[in-house]
Protein backbone atom coordinates (compact mmCIF):
# COMPACT_ATOMS: atom_id res chain seq x y z
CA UNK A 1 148.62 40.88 235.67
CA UNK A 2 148.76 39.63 232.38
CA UNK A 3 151.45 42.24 230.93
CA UNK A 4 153.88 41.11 233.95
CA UNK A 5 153.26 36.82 232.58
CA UNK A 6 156.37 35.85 230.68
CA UNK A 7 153.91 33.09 229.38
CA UNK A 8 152.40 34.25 226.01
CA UNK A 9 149.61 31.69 226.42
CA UNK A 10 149.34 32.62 230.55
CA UNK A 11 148.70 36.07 229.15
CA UNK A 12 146.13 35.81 226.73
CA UNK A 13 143.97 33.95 229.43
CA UNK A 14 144.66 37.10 232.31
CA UNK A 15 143.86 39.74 229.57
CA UNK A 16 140.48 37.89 228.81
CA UNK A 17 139.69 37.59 232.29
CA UNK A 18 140.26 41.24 232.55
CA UNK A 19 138.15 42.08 229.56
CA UNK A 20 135.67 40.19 230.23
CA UNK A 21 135.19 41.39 233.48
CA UNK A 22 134.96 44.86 232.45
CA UNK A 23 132.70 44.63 229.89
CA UNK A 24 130.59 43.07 232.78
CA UNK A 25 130.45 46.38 234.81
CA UNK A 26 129.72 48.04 231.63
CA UNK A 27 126.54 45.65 231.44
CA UNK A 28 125.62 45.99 235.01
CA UNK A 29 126.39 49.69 235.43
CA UNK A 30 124.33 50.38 232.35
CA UNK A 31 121.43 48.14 233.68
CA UNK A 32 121.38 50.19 236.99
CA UNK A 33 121.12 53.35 234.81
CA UNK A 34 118.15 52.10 233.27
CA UNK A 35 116.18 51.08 236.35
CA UNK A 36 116.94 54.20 238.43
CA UNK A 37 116.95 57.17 235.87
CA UNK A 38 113.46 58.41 234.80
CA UNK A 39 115.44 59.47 232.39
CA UNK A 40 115.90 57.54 228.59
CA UNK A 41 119.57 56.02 228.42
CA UNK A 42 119.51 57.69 224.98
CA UNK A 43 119.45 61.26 226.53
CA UNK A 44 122.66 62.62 225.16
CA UNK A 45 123.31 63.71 228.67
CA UNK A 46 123.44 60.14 230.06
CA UNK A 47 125.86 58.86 226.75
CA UNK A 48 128.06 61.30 227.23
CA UNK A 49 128.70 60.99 230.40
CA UNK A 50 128.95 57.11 230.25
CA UNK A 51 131.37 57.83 226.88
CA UNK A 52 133.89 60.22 228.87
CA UNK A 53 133.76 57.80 231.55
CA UNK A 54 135.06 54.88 229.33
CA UNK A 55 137.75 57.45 227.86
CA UNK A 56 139.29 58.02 231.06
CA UNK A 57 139.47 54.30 231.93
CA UNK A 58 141.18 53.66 228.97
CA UNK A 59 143.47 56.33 229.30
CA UNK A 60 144.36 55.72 232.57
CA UNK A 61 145.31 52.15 231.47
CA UNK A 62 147.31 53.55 228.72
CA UNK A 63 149.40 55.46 230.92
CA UNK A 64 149.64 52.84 233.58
């Protein structure tokens, strides 16, 4: 929403929202990792999966 605000200030605020928000998930979803994997979140396995997962967010919001 905040690319579509005509308001540069109006934008700034949406955008924030936005990042906020996902760096949020990122928190939660890597606190959920922890609890239910036996597995260490340093495995390379578990990285590398969250790592390609971030990619193709922010590629997806590139092309969108």
């Amino acid at each position: 929403m905040g690319d579509f605000v005509y308001s540069p200030f109006r934008s700034v605020i949406f955008l924030a929202i936005v990042t906020g928000a996902f760096f949020q998930a990122i928190f939660v979803i890597l606190k959920w990792i922890r609890d239910k994997s036996e597995q260490k979140l340093s495995r390379f396995a578990v990285v590398s999966r969250f790592a390609v997962g971030i990619l193709v967010v922010y590629l997806i919001n590139i092309f969108v």
